[in-house]
Protein backbone atom coordinates (compact mmCIF):
# COMPACT_ATOMS: atom_id res chain seq x y z
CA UNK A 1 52.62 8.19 102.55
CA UNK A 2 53.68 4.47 102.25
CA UNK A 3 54.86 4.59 105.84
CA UNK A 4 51.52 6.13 107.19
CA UNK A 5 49.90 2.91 105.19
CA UNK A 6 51.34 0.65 106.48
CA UNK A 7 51.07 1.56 110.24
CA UNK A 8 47.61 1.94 109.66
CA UNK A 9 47.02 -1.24 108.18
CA UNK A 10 50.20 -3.57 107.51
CA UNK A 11 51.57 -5.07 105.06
CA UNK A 12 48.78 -5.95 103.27
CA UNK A 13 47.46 -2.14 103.29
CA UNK A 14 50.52 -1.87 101.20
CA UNK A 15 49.51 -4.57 98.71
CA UNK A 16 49.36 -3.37 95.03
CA UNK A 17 45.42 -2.43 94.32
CA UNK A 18 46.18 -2.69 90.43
CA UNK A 19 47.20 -0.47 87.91
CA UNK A 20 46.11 3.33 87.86
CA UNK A 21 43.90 5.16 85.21
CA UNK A 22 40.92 4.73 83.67
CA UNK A 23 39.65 1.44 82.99
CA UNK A 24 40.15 -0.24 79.21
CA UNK A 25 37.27 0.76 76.85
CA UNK A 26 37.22 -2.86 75.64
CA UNK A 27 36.36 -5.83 77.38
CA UNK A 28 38.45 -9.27 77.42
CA UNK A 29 35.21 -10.68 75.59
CA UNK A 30 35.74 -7.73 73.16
CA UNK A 31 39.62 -8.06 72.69
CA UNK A 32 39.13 -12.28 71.68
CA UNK A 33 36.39 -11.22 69.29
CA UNK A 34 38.62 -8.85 67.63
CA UNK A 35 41.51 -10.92 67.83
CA UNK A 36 39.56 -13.31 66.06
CA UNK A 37 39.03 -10.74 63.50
CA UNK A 38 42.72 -9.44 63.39
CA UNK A 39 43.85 -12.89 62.22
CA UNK A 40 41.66 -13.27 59.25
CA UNK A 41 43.50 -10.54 57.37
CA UNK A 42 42.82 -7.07 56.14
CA UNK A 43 41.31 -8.77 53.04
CA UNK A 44 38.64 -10.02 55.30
CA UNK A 45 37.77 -6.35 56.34
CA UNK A 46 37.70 -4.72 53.10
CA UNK A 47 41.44 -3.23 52.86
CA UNK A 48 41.88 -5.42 49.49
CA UNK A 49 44.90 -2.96 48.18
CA UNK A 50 47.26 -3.26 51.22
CA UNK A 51 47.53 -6.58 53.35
CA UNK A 52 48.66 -4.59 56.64
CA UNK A 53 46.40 -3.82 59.52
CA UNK A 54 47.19 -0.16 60.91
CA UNK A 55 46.38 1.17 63.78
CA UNK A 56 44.01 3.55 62.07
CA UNK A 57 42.38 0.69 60.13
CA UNK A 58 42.07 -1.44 63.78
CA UNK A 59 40.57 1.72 65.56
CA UNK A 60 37.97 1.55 62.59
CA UNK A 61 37.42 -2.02 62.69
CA UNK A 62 37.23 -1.49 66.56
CA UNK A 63 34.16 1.30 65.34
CA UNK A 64 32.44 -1.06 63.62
CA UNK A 65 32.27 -3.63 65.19
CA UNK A 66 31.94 -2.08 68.96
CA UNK A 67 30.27 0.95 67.96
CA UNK A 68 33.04 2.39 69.87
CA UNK A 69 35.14 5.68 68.98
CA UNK A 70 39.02 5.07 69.97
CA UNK A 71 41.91 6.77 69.33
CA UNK A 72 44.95 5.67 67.87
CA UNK A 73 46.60 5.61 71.59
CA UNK A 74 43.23 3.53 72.86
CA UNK A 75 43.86 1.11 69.10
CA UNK A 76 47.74 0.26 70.31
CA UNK A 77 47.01 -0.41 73.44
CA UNK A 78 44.20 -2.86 72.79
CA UNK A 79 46.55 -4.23 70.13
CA UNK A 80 48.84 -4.94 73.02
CA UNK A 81 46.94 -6.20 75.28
CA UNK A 82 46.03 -8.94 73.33
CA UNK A 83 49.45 -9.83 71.97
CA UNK A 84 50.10 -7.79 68.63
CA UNK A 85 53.11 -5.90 68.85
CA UNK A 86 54.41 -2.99 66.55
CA UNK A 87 56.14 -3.72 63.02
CA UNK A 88 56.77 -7.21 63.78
CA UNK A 89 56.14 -9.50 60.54
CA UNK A 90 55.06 -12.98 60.89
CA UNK A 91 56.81 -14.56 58.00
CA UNK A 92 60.67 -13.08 56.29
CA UNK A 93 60.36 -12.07 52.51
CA UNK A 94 61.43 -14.15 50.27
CA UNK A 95 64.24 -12.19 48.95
CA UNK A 96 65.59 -11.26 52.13
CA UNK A 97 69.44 -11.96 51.00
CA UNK A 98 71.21 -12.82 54.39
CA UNK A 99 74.46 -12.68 53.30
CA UNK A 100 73.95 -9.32 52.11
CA UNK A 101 72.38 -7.95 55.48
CA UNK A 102 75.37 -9.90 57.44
CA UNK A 103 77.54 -7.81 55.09
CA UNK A 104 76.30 -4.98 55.51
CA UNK A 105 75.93 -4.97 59.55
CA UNK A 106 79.99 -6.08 60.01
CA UNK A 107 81.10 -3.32 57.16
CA UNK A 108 78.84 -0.22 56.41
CA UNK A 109 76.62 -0.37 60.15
CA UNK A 110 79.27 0.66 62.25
CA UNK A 111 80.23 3.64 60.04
CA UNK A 112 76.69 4.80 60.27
CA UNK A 113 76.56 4.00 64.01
CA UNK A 114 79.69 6.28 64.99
CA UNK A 115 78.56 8.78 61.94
CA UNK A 116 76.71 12.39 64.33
CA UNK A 117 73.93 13.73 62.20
CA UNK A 118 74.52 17.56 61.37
């Protein structure tokens, strides 16, 4: 098919006409404005008991503030798109013990690495 492409029109018939699929159900205008809203915290949106944004909390913020339905799928890739990646904390804990974790990865993480399940 490429080859038929290209003697019909070149090289540039065989230029990359972006990516496939629908297109995104939010707008770059849409994505900053909810980016905005990301960064001021769950606190700001309500979730006062737990101070982590979910993809099922975003897809509701995304609801609200849109008046758009999305699904969980639709939530992480909007997420992406706009930099967020999964289960990656700003900031360490404060008791994080390194020498413990450094411990633990030279002694006990290769027994569980080489260990078969079942």
């Amino acid at each position: 098919m490429w080859r038929r492409a290209w003697q019909a029109g070149g090289v540039q018939a065989l230029a990359s006409k972006g990516a496939s699929g629908p297109d995104p159900k939010l707008s770059d205008a849409q994505l900053a404005k909810l980016k905005a809203r990301l960064e001021q915290g769950p606190a700001a949106a309500g979730y006062d008991e737990d101070q982590r944004w979910t993809l099922a909390r975003v897809a509701a913020l995304i609801g609200l503030m849109f008046k758009v339905r999305v699904s969980v799928t639709t939530t992480w890739e909007a997420m992406r798109r706009i930099g967020f990646s999964p289960q990656l904390p700003t900031q360490r804990a404060i008791e994080r013990d390194e020498q413990a974790i450094a411990r633990w990865r030279r002694y006990q993480w290769p027994a569980v690495k080489d260990s078969r399940a079942g």
